[in-house]
N, C-alpha and C. Protein backbone atom coordinates (compact mmCIF):
# COMPACT_ATOMS: atom_id res chain seq x y z
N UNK A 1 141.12 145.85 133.12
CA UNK A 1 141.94 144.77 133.62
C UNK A 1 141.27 143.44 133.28
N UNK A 2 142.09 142.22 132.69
CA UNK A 2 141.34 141.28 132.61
C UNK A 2 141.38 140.20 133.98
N UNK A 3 139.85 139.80 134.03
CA UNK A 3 139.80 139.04 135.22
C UNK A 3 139.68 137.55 134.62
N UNK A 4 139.88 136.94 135.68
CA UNK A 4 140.18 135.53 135.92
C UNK A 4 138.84 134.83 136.34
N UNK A 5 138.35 133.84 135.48
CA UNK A 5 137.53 133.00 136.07
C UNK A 5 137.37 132.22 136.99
N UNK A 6 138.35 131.26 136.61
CA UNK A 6 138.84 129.67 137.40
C UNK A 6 140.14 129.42 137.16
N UNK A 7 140.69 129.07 137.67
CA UNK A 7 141.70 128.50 137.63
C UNK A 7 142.17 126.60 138.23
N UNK A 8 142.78 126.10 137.78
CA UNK A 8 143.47 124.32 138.01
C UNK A 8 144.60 124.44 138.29
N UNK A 9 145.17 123.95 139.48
CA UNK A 9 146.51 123.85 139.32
C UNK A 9 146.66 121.79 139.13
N UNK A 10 147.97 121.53 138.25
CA UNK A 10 147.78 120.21 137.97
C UNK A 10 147.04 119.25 138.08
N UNK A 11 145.48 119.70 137.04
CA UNK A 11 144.24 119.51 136.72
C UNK A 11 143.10 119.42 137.94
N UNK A 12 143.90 120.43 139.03
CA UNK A 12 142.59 120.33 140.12
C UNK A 12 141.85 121.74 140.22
N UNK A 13 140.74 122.09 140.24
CA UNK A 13 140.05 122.99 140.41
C UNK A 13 140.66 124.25 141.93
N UNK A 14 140.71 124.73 141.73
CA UNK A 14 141.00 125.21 143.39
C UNK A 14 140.12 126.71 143.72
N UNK A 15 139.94 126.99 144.77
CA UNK A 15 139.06 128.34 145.24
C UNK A 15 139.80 129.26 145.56
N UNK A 16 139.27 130.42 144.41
CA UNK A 16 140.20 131.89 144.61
C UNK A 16 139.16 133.02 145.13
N UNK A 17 140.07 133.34 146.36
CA UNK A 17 138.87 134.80 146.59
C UNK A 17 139.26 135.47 145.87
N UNK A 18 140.53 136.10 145.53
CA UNK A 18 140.72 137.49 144.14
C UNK A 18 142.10 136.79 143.05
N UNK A 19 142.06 137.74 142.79
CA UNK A 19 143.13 137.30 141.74
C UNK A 19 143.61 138.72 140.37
N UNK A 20 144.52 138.61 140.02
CA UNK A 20 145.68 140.14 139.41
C UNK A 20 145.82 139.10 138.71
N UNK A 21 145.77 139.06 136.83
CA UNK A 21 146.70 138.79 135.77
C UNK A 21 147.31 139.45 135.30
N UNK A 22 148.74 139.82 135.52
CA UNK A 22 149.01 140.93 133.89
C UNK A 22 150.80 140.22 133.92
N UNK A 23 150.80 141.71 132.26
CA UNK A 23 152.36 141.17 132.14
C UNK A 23 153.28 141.86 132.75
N UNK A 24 154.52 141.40 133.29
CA UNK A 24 155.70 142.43 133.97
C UNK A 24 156.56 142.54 132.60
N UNK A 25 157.08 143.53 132.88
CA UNK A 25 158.01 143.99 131.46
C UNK A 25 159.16 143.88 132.95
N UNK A 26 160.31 143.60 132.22
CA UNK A 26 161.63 143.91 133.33
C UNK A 26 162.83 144.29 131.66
N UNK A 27 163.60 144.45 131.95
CA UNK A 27 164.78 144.10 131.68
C UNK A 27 165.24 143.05 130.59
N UNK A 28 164.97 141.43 131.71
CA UNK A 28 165.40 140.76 130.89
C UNK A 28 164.40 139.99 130.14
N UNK A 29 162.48 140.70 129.80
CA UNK A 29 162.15 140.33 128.90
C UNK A 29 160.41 140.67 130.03
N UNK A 30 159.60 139.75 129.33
CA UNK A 30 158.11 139.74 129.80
C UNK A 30 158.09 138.24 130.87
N UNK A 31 157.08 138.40 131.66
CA UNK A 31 156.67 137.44 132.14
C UNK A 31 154.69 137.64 132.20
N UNK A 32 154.67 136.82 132.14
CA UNK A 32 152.89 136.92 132.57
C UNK A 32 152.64 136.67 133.74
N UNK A 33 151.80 137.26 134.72
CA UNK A 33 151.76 137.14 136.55
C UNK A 33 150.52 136.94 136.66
N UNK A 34 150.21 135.77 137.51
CA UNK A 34 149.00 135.71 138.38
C UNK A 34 149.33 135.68 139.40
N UNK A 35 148.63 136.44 140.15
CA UNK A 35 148.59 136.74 141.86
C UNK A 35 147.36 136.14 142.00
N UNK A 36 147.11 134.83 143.16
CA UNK A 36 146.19 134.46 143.54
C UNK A 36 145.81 134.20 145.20
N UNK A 37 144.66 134.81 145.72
CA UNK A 37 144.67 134.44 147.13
C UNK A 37 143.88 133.39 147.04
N UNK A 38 144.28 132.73 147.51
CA UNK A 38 143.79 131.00 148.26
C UNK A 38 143.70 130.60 149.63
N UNK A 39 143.67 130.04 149.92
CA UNK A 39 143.16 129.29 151.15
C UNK A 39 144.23 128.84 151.86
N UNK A 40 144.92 129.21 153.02
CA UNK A 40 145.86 128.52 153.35
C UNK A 40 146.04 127.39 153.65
N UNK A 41 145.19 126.45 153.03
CA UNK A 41 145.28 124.79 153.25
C UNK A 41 145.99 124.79 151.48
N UNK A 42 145.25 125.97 150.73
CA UNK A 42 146.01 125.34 149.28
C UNK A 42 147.24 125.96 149.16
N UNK A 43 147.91 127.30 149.78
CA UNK A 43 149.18 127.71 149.87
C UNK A 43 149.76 127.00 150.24
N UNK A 44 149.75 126.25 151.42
CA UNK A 44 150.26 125.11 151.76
C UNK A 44 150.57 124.16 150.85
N UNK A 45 150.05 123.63 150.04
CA UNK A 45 149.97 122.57 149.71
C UNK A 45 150.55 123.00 148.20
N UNK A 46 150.63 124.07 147.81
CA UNK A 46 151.53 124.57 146.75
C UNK A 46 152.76 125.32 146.37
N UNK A 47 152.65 125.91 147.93
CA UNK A 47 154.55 126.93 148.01
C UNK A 47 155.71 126.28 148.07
N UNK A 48 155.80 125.24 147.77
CA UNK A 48 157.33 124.75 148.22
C UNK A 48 157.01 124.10 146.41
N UNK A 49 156.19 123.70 145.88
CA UNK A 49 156.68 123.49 144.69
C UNK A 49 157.22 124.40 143.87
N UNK A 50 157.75 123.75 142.47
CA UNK A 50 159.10 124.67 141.88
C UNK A 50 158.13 125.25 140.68
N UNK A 51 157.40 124.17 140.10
CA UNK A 51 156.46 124.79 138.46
C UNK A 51 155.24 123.94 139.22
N UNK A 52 154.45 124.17 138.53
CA UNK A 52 152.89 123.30 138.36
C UNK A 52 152.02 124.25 136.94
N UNK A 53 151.18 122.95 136.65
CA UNK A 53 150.98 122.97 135.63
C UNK A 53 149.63 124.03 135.57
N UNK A 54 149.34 124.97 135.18
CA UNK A 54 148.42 126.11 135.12
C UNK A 54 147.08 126.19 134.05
N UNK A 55 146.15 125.81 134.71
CA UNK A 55 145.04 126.29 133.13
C UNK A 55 143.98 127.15 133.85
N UNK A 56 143.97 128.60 133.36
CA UNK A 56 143.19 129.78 133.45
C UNK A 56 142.09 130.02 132.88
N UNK A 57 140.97 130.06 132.84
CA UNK A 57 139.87 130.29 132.10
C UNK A 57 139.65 131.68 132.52
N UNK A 58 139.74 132.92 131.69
CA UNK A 58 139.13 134.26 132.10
C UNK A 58 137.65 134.35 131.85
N UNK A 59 137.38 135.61 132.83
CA UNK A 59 135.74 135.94 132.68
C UNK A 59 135.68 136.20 130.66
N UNK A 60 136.63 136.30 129.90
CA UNK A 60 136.25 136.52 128.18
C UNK A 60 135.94 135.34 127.90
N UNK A 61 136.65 134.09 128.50
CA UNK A 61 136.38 132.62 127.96
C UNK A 61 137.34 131.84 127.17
N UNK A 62 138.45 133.20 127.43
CA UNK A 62 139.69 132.54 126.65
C UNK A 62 140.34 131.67 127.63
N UNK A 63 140.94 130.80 127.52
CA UNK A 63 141.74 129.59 128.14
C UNK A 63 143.21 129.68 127.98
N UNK A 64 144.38 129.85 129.20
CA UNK A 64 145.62 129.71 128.84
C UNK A 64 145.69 128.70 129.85
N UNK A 65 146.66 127.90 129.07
CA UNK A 65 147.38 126.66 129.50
C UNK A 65 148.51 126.48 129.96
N UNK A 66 149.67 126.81 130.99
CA UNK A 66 150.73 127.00 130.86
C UNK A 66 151.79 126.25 132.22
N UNK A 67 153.28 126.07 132.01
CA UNK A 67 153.87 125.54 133.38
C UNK A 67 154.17 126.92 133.57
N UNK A 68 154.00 126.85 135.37
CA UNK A 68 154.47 128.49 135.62
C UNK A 68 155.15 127.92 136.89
N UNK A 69 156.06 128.99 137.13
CA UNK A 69 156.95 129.12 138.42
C UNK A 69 155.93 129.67 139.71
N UNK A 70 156.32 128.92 140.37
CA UNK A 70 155.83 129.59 141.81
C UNK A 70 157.21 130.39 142.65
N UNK A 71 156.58 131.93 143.02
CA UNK A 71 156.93 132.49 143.93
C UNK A 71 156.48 132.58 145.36
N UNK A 72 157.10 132.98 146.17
CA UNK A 72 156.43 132.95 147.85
C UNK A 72 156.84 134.60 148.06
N UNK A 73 155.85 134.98 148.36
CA UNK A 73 155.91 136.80 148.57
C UNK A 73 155.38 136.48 150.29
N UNK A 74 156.32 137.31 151.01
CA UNK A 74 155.47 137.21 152.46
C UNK A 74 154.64 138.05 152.88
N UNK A 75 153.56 138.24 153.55
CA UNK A 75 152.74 139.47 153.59
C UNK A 75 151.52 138.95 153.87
N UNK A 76 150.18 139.57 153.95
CA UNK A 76 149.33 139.63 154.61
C UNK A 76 148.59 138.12 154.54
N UNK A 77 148.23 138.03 153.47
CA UNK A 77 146.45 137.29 153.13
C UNK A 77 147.75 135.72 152.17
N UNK A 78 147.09 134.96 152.54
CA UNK A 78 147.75 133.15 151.91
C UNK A 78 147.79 133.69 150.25
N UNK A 79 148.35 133.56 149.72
CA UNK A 79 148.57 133.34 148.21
C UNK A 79 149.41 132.94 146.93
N UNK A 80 149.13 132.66 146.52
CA UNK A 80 150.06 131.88 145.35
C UNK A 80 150.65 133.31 144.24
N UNK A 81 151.64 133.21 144.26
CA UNK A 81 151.89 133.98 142.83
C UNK A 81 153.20 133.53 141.83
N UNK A 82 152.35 133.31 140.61
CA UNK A 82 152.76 132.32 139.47
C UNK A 82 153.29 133.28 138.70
N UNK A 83 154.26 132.30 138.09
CA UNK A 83 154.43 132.92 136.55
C UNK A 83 155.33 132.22 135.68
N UNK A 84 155.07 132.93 134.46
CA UNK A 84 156.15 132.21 133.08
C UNK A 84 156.48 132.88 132.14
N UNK A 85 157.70 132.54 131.82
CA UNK A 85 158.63 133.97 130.69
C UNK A 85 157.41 133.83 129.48
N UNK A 86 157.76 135.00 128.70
CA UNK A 86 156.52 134.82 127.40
C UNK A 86 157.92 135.26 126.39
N UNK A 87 157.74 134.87 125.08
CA UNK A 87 158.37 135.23 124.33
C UNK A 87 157.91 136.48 123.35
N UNK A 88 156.66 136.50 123.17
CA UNK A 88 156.05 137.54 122.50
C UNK A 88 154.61 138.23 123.72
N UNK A 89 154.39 139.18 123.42
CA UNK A 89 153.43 140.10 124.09
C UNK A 89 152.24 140.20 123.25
N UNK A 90 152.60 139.62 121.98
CA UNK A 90 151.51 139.81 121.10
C UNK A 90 150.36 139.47 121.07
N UNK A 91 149.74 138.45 121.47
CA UNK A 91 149.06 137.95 122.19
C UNK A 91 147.87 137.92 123.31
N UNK A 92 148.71 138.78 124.17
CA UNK A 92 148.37 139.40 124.89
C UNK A 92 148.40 141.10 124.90
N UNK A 93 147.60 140.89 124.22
CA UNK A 93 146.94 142.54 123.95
C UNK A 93 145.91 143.19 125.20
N UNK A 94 144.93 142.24 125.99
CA UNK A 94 144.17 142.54 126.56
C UNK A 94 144.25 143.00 127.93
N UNK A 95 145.57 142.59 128.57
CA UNK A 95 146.55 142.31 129.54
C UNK A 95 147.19 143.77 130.06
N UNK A 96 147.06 143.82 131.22
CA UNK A 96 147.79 145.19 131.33
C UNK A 96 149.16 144.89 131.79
N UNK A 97 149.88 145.84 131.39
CA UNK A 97 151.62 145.82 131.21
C UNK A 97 151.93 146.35 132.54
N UNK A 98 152.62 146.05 133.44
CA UNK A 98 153.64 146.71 134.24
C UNK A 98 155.27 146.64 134.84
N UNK A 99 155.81 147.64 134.87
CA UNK A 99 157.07 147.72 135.48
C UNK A 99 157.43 147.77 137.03
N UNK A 100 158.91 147.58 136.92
CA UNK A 100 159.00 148.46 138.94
C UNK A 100 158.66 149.72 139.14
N UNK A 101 158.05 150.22 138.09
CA UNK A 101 158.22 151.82 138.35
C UNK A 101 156.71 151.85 137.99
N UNK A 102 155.84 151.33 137.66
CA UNK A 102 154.59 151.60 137.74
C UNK A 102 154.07 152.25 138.72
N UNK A 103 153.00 152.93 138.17
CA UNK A 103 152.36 154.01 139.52
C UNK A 103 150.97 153.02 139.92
N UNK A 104 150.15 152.21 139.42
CA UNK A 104 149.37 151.43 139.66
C UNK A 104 149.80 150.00 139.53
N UNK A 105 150.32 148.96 140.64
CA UNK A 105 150.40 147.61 140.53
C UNK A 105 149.18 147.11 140.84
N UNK A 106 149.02 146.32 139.98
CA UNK A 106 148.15 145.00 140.94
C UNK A 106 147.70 144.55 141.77
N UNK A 107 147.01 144.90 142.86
CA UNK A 107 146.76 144.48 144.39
C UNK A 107 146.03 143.34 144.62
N UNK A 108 145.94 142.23 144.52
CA UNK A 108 145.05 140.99 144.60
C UNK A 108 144.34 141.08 146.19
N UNK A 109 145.20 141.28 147.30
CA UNK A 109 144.67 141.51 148.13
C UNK A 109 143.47 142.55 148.67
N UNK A 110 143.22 143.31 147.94
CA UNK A 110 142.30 144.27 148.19
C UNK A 110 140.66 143.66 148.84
N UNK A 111 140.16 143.81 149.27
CA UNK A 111 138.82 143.44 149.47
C UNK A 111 138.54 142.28 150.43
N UNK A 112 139.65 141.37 150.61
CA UNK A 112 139.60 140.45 151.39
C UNK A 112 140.35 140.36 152.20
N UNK A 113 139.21 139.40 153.37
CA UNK A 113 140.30 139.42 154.67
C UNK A 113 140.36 137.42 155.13
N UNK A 114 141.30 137.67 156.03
CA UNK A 114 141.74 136.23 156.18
C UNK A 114 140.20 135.89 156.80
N UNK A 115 139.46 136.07 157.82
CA UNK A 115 138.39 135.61 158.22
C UNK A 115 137.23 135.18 157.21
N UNK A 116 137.21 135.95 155.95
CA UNK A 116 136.80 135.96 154.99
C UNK A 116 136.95 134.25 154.35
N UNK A 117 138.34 134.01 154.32
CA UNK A 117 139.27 132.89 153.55
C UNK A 117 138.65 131.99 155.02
N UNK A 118 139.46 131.88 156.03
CA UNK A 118 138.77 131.32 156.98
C UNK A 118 137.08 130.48 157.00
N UNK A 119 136.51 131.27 156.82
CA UNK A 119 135.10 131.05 156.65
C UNK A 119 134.73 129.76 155.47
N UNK A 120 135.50 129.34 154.69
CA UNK A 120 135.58 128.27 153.50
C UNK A 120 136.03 127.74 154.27
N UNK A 121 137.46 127.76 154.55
CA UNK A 121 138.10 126.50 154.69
C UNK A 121 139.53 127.23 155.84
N UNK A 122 139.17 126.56 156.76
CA UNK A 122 140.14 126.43 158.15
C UNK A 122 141.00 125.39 157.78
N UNK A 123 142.43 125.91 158.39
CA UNK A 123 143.25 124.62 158.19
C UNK A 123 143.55 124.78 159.72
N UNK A 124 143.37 123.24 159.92
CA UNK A 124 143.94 122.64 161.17
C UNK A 124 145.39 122.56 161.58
N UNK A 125 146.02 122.32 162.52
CA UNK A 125 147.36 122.43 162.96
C UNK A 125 148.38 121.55 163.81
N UNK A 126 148.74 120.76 164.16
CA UNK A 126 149.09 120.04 165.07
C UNK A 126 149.93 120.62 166.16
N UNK A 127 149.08 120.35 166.99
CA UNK A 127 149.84 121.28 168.52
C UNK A 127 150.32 120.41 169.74
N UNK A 128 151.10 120.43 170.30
CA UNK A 128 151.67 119.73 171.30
C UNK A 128 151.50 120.43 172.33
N UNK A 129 150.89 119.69 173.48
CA UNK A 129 150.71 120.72 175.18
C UNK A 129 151.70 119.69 176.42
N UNK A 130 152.08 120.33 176.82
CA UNK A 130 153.21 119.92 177.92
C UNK A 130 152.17 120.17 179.26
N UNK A 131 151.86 119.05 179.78
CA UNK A 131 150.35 119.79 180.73
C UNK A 131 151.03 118.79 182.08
N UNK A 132 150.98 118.95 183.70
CA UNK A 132 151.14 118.28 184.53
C UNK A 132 149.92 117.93 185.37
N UNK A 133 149.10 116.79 185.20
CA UNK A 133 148.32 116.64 185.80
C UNK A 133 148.40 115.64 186.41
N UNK A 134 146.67 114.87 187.15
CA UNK A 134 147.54 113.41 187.88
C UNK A 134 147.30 112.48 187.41
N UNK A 135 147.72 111.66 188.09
CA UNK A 135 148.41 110.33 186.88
C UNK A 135 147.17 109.65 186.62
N UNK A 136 145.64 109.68 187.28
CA UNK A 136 144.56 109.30 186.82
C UNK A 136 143.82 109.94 185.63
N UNK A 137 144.48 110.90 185.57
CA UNK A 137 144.20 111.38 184.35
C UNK A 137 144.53 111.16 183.11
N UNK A 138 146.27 111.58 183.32
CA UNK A 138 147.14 111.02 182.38
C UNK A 138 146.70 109.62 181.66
N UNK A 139 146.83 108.22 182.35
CA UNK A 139 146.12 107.00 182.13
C UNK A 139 144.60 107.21 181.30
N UNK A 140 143.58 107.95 181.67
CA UNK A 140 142.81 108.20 180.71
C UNK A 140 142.84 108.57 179.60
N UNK A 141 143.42 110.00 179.76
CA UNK A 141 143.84 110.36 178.28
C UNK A 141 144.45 109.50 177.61
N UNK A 142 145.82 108.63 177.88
CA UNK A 142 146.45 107.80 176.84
C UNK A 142 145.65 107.02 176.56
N UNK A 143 144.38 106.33 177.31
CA UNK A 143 143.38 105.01 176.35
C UNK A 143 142.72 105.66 175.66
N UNK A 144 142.36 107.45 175.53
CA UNK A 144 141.66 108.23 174.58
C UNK A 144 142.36 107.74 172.90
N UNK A 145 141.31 107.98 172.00
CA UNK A 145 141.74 107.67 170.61
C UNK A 145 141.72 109.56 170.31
N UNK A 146 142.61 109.76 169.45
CA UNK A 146 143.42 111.00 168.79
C UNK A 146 142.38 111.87 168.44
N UNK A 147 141.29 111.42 167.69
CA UNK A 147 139.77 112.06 166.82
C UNK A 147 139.65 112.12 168.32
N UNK A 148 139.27 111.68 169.15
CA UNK A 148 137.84 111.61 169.98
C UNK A 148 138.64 113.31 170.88
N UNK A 149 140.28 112.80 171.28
CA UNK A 149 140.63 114.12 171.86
C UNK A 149 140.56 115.14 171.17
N UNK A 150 140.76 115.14 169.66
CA UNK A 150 140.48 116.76 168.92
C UNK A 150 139.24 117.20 168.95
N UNK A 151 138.15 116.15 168.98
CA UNK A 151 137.07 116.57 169.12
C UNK A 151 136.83 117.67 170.90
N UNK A 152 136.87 116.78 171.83
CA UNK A 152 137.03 117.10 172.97
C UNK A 152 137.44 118.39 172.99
N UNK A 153 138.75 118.65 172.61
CA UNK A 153 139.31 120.05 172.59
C UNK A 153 139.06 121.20 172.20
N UNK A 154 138.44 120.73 171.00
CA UNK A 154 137.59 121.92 170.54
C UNK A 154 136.32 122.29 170.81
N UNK A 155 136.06 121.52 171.31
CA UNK A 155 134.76 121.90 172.07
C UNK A 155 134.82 122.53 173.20
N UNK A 156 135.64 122.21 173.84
CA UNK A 156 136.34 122.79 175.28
C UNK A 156 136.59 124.20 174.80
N UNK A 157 137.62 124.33 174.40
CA UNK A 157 138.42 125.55 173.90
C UNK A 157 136.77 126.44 173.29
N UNK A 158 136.48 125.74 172.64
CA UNK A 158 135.31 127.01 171.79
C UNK A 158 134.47 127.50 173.36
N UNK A 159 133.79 126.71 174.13
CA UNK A 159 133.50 126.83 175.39
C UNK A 159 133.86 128.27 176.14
N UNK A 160 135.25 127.72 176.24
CA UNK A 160 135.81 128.91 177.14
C UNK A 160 136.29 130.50 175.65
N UNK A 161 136.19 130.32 174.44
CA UNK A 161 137.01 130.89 173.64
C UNK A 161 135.55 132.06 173.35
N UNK A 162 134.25 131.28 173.26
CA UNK A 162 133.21 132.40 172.80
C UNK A 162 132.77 132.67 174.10
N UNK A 163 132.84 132.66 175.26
CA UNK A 163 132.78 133.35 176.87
C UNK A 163 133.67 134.42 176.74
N UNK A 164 134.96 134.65 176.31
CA UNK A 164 135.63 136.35 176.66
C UNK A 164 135.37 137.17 175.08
């Protein structure tokens, strides 16, 4: 199987825990597939686009350059999975071929777990709490600045979160 070095999406470097290249044969022709797990700060920040611009460096040292489509597959672990029609296969000789009917697909997910991904890079969240307390409080909190309460909170929360 050929593996993947690095990868850029529209000339930015980004961090892959695994990654699947090969070609799909279908029907209505070839496509070339990368399955990539990323970080869910970079899934984020890449699933709703339509193409982005792709440059692959494999562990051989060959370099492909290409616009590829983004798909959104739902399922376990954050990941990107790209692709782009090919006109010839020729090329790609090194590449393993598969169909829907393959008995071995691709598993990018294998080996890793979200805590794993976690451990790089946490993405933060914006949360809203509906809390009734008294109004001397309330008044405090609103002269609080936004950083100083996320800070606060998480410190709190980790507090009570590594106790059970």
């Amino acid at each position: 199987m050929t593996a993947v070095k690095s990868v850029k999406i529209d000339g930015e470097d980004i961090h892959i825990f695994n990654s699947a290249i090969y070609i799909f044969e279908s029907t209505s022709g070839y496509t070339l597939e990368l399955d990539l797990i990323v970080s869910e700060v970079t899934e984020r920040k890449y699933k709703k686009e339509q193409n982005l611009i792709i440059e692959i460096q494999l562990e051989s040292g060959r370099n492909i350059d290409s616009i590829m489509y983004v798909k959104t597959l739902s399922g376990g672990l954050p990941q990107l999975n790209l692709y782009c029609d090919l006109d010839s296969i020729d090329e790609y000789e090194e590449f393993d071929i598969v169909n829907e009917n393959s008995s071995s697909f691709p598993d990018a997910e294998i080996g890793i777990t979200l805590e794993e991904i976690r451990s790089v890079e946490m993405p933060n969240e914006n949360i809203s709490l509906r809390l009734n307390l008294p109004i001397d409080q309330v008044e405090w909190l609103k002269t609080q600045k936004k950083a100083n309460l996320n800070e606060m909170f998480k410190e709190l929360i980790s507090k009570y979160w590594n106790k059970q």
